[in-house]
N, C-alpha and C. Protein backbone atom coordinates (compact mmCIF):
# COMPACT_ATOMS: atom_id res chain seq x y z
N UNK A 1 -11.54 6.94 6.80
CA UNK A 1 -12.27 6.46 5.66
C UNK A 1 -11.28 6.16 4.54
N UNK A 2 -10.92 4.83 3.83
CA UNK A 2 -10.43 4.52 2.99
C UNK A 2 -11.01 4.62 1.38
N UNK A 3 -10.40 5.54 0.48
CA UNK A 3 -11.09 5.43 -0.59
C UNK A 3 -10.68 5.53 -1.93
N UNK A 4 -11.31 4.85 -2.64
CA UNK A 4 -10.53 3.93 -4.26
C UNK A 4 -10.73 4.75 -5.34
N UNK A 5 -9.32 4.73 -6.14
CA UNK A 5 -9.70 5.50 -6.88
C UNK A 5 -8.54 4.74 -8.37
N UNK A 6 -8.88 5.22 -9.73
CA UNK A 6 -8.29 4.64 -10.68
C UNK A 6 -7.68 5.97 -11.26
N UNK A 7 -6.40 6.09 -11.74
CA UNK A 7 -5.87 7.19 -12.86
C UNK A 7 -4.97 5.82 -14.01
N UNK A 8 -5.68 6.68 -15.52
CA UNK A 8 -4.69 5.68 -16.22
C UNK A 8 -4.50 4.14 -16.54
N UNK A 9 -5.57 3.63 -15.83
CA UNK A 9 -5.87 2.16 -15.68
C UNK A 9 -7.27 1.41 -15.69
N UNK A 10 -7.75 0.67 -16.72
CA UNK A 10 -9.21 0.05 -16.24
C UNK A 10 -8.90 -1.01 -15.10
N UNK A 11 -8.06 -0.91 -14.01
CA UNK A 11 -8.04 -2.03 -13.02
C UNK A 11 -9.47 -1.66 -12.31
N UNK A 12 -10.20 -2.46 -11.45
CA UNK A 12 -11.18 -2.97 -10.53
C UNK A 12 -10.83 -3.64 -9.58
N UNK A 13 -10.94 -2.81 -8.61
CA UNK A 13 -10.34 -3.14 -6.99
C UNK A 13 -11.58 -3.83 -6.85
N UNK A 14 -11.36 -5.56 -6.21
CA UNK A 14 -12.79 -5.68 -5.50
C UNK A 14 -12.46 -6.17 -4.17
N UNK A 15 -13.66 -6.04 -3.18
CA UNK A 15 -13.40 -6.54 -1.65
C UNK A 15 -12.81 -5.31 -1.19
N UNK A 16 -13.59 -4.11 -1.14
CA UNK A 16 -13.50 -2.77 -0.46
C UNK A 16 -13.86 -3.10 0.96
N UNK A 17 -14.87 -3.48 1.02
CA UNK A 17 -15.28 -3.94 2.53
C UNK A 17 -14.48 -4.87 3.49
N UNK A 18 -14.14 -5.74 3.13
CA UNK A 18 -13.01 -6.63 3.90
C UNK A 18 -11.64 -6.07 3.62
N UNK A 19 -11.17 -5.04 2.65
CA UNK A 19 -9.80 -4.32 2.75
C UNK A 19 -10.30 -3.40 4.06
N UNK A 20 -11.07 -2.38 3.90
CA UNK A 20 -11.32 -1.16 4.81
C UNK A 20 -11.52 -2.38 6.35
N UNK A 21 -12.23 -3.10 6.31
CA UNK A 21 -11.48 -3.89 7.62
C UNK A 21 -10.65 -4.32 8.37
N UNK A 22 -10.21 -4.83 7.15
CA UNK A 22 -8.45 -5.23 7.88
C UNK A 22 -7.67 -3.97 8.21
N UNK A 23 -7.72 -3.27 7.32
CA UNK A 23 -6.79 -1.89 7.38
C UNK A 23 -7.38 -0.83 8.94
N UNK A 24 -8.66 -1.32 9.10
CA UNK A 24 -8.77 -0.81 10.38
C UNK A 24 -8.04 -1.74 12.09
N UNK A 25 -8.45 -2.80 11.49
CA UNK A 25 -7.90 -3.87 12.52
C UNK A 25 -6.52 -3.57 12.54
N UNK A 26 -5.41 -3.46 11.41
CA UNK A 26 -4.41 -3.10 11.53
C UNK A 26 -4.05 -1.57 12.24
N UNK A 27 -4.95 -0.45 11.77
CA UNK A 27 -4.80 0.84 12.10
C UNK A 27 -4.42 0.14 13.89
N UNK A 28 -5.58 -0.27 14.45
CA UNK A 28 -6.03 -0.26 15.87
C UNK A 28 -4.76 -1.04 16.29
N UNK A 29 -4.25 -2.18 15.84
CA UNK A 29 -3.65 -3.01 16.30
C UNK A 29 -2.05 -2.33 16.86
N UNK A 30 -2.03 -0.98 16.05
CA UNK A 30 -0.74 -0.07 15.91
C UNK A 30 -1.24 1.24 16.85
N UNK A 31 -1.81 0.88 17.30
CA UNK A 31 -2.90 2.18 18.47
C UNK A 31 -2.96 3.54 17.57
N UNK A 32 -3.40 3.40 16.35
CA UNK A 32 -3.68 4.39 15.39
C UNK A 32 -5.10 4.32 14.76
N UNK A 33 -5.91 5.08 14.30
CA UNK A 33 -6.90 5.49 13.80
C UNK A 33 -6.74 5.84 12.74
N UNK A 34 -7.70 5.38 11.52
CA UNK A 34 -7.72 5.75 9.66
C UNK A 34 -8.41 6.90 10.20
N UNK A 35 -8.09 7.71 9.37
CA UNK A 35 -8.46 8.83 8.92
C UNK A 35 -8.69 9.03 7.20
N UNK A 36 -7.99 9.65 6.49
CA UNK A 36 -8.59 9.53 5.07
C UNK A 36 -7.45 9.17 4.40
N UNK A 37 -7.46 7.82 3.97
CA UNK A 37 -6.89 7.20 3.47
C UNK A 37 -6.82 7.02 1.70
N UNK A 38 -6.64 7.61 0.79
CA UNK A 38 -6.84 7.25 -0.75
C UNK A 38 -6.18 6.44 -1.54
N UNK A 39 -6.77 5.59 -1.99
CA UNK A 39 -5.69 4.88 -2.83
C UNK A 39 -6.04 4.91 -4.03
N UNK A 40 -5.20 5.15 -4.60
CA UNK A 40 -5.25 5.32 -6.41
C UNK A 40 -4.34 4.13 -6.95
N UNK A 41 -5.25 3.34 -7.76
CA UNK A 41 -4.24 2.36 -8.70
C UNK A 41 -3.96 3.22 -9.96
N UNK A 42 -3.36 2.16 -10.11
CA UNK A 42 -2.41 3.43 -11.74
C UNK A 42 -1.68 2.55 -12.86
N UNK A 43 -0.87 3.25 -13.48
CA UNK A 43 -0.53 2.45 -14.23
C UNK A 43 1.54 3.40 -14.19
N UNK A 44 1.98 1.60 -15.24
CA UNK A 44 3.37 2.21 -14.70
C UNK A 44 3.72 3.52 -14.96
N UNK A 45 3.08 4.29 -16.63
CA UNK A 45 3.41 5.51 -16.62
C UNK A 45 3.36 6.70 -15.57
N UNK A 46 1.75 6.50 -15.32
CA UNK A 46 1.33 7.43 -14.37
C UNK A 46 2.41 7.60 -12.82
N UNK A 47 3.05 6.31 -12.59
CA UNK A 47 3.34 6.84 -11.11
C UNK A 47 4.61 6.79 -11.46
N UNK A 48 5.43 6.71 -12.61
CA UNK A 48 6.84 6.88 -13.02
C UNK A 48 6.91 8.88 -12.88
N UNK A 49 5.51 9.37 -13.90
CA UNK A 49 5.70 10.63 -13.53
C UNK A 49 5.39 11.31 -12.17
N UNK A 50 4.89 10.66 -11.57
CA UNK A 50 4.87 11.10 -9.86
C UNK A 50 5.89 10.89 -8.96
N UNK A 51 7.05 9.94 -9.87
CA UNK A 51 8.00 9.58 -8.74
C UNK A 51 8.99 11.06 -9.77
N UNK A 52 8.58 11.01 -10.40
CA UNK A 52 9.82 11.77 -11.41
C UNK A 52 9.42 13.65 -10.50
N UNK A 53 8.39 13.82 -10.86
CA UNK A 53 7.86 15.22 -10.44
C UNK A 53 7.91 15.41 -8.66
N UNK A 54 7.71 14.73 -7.87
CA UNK A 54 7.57 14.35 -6.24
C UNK A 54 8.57 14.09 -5.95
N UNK A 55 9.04 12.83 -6.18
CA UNK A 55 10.15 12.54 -5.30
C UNK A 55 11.56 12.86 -6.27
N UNK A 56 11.76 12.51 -7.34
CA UNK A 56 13.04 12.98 -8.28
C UNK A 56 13.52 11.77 -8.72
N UNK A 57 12.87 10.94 -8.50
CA UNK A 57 13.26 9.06 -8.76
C UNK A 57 13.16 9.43 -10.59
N UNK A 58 13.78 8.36 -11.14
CA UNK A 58 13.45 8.11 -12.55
C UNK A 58 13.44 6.74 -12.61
N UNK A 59 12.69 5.90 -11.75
CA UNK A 59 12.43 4.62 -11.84
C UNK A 59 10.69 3.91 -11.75
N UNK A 60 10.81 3.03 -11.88
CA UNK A 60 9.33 2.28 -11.98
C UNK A 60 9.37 2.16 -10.29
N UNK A 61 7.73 1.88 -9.58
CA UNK A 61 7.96 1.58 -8.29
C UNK A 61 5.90 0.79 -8.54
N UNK A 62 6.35 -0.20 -6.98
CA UNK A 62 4.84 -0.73 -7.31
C UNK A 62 3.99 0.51 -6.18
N UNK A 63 4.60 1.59 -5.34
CA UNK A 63 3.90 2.20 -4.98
C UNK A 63 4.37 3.17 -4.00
N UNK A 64 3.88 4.63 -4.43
CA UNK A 64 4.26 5.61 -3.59
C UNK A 64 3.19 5.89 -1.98
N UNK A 65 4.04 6.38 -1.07
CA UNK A 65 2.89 6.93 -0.25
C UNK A 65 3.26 8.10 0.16
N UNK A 66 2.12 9.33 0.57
CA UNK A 66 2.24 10.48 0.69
C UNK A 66 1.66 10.64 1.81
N UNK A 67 2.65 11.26 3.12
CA UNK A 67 2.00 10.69 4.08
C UNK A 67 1.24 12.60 5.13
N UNK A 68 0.17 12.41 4.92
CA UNK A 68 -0.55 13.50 5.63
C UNK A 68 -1.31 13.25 7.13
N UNK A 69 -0.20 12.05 7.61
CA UNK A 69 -0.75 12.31 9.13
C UNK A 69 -0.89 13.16 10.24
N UNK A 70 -2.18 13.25 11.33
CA UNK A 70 -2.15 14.03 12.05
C UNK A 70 -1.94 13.05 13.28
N UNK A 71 -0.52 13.10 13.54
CA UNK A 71 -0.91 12.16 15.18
C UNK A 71 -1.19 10.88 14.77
N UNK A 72 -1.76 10.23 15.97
CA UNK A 72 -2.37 8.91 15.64
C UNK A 72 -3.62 8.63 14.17
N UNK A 73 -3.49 9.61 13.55
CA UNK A 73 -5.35 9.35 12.83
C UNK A 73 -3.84 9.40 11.54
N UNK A 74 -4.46 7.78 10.62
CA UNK A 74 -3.75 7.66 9.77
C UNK A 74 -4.03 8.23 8.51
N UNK A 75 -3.13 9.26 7.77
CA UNK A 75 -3.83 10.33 6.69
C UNK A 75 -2.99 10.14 5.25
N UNK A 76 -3.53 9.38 4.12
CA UNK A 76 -1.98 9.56 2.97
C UNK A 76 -3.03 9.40 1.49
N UNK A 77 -2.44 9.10 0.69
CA UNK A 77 -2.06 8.87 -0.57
C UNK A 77 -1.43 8.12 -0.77
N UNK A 78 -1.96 6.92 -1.18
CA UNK A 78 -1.10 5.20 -1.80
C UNK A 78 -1.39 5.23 -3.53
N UNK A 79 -0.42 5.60 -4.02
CA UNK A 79 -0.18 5.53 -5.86
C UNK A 79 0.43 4.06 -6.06
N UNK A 80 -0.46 3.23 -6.33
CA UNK A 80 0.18 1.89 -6.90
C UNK A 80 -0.23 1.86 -8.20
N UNK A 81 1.17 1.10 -8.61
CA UNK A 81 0.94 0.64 -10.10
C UNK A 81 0.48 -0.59 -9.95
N UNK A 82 -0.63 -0.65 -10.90
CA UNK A 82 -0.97 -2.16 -11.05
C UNK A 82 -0.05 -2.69 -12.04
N UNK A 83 0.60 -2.51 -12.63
CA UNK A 83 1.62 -3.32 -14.16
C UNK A 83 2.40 -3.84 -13.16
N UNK A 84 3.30 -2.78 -12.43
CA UNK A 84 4.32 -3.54 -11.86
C UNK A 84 4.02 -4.42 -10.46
N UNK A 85 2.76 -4.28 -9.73
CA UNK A 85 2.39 -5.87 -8.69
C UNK A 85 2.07 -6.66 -9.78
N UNK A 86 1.41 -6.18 -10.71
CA UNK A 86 1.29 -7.62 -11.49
C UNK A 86 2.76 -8.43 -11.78
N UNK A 87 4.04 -7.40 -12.41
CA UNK A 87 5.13 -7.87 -12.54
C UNK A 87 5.81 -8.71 -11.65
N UNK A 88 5.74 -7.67 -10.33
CA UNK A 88 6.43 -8.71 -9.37
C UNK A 88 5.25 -9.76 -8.73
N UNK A 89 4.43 -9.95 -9.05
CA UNK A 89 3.62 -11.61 -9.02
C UNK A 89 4.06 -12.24 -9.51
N UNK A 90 4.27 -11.77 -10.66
CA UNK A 90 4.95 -13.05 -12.00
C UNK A 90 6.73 -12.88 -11.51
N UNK A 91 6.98 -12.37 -10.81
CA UNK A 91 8.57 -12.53 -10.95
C UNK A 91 8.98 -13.38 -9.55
N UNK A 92 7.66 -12.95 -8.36
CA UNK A 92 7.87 -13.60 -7.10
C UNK A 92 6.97 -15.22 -7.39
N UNK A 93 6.26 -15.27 -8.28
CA UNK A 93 5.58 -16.60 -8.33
C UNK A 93 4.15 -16.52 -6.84
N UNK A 94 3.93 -15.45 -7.13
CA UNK A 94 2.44 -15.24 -5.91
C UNK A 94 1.26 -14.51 -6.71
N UNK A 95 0.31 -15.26 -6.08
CA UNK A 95 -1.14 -14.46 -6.47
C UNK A 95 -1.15 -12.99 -6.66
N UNK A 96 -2.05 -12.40 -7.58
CA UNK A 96 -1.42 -10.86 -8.21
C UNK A 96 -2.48 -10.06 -6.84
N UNK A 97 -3.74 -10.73 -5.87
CA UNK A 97 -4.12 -10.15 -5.31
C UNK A 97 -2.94 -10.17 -4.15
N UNK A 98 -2.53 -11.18 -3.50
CA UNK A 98 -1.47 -11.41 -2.50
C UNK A 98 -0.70 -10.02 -2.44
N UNK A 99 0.06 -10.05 -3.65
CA UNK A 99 1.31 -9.13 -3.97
C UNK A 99 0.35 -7.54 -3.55
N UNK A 100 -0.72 -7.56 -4.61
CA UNK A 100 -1.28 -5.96 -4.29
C UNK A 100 -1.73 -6.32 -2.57
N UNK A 101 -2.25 -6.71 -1.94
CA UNK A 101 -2.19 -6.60 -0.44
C UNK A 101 -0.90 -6.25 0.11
N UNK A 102 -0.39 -6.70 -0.10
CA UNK A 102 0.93 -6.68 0.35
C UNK A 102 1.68 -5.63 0.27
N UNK A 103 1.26 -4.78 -0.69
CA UNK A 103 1.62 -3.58 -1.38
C UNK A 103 0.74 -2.69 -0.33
N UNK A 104 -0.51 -3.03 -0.67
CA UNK A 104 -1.48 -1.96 0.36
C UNK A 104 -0.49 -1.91 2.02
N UNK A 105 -0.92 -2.77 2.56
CA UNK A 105 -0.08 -2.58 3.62
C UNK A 105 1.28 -2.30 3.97
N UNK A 106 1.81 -2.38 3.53
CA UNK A 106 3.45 -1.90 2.91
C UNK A 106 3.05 0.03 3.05
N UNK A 107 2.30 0.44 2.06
CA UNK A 107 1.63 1.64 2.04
C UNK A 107 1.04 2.37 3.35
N UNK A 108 0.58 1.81 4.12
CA UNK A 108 -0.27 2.02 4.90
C UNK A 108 0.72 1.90 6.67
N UNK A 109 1.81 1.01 6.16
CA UNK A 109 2.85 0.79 7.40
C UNK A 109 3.60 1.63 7.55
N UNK A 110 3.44 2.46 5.98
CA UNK A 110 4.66 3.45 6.19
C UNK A 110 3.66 4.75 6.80
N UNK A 111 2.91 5.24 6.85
CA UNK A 111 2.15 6.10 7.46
C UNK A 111 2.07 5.98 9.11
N UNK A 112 2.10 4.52 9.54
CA UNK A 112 2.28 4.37 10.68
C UNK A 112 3.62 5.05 11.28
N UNK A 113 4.34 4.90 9.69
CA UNK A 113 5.87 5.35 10.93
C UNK A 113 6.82 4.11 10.37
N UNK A 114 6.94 3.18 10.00
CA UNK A 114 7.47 2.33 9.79
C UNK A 114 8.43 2.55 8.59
N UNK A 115 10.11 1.94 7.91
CA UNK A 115 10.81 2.83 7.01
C UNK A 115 11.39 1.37 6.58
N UNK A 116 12.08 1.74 5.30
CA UNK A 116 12.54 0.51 4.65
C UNK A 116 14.00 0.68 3.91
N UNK A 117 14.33 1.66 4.68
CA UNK A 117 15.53 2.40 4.31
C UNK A 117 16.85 1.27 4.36
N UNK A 118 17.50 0.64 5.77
CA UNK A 118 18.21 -0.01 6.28
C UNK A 118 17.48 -1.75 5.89
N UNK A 119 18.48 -2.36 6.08
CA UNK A 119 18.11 -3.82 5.78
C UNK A 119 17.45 -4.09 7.06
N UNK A 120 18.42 -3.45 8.28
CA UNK A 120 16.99 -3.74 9.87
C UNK A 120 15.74 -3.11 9.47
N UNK A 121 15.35 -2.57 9.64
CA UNK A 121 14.05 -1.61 9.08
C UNK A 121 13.53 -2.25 7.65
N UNK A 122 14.04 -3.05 6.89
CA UNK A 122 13.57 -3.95 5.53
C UNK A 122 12.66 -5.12 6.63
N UNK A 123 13.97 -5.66 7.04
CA UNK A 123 12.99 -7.19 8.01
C UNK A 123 11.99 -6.87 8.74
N UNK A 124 12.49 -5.59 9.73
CA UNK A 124 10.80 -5.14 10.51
C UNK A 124 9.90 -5.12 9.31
N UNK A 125 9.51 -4.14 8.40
CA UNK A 125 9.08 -4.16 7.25
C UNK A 125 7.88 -5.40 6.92
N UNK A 126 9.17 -6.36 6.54
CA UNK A 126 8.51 -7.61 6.23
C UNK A 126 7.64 -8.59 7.23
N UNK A 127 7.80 -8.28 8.47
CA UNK A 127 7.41 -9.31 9.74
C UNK A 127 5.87 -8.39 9.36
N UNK A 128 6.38 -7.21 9.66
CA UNK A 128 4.87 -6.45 9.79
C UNK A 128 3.86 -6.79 8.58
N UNK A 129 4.63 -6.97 7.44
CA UNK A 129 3.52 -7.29 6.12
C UNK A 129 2.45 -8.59 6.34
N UNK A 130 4.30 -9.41 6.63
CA UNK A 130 3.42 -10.93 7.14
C UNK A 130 2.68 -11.12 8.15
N UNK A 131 2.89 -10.48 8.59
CA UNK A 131 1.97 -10.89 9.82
C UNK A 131 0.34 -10.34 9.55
N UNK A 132 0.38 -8.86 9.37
CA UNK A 132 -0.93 -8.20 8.71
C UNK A 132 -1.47 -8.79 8.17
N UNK A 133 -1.07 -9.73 6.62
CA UNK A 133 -1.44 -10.28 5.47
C UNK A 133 -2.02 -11.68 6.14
N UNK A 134 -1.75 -11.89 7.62
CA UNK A 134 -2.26 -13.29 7.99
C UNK A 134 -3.51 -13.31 8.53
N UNK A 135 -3.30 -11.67 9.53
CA UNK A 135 -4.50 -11.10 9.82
C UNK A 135 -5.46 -11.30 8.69
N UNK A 136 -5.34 -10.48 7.55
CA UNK A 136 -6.19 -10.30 6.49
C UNK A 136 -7.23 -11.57 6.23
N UNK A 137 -6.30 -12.65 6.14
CA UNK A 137 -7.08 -14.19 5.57
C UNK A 137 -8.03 -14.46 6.57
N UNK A 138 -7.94 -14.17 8.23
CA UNK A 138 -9.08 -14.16 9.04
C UNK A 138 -9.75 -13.19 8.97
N UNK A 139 -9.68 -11.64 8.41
CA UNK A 139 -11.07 -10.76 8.05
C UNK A 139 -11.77 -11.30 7.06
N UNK A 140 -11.47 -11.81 6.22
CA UNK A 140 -12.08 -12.42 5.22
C UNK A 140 -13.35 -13.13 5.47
């Protein structure tokens, strides 16, 4: 079960129903199962102090994930900032929903198992976004 949540931000997630779709089509497509999935939008303060207190970062990020999987059943915590997908929309020149998808799944790949550590592991990364994000336009 995927579920929305706001700290720090009047953002409005809309298209819960066709996200929680795709994100299942994707779960399955990775022979994994959602399990409880939360996502909290935020704002840049809020997840500057979560990267500061959690991880030890002292930087801006468009999104943390906290990953509580059991096995195949996919289990986390996705902290996105909405300031900064909005930023990098305006800095990549893409739709600000595009970028936050893109973000979601990014989030949700890393729970699978997937890492962005190495520049190999960046490109897997990216094939997997794109490709998901193509999926997405046919759940729609």
């Amino acid at each position: 079960m995927v579920s929305y949540f706001t700290q720090d931000t009047g953002f409005k997630f809309k298209g819960k129903l066709v996200n929680n779709r795709w994100l299942k089509i994707m779960a399955e497509s990775e022979s994994r199962k959602l399990g409880n999935i939360n996502i909290i939008f935020c704002s840049d303060p809020y997840i500057l102090d979560i990267n500061k207190k959690y991880l030890k970062h002292n930087y801006y990020t468009d999104i943390i994930t906290f990953d509580y999987c059991d096995g195949p059943v996919l289990s986390g915590d996705l902290f996105i900032s909405v300031d900064t997908v909005l930023a990098n929309s305006e800095t990549y020149k893409t739709d600000f929903s595009d970028e936050l998808n893109r973000v979601i799944i990014h989030g949700v790949l890393h729970l699978v198992g997937y890492d962005d550590q190495t520049d190999e592991q960046k490109a897997v990364m990216r094939d997997k976004e794109d490709y998901y994000l193509k999926i997405r336009k046919l759940a729609v």
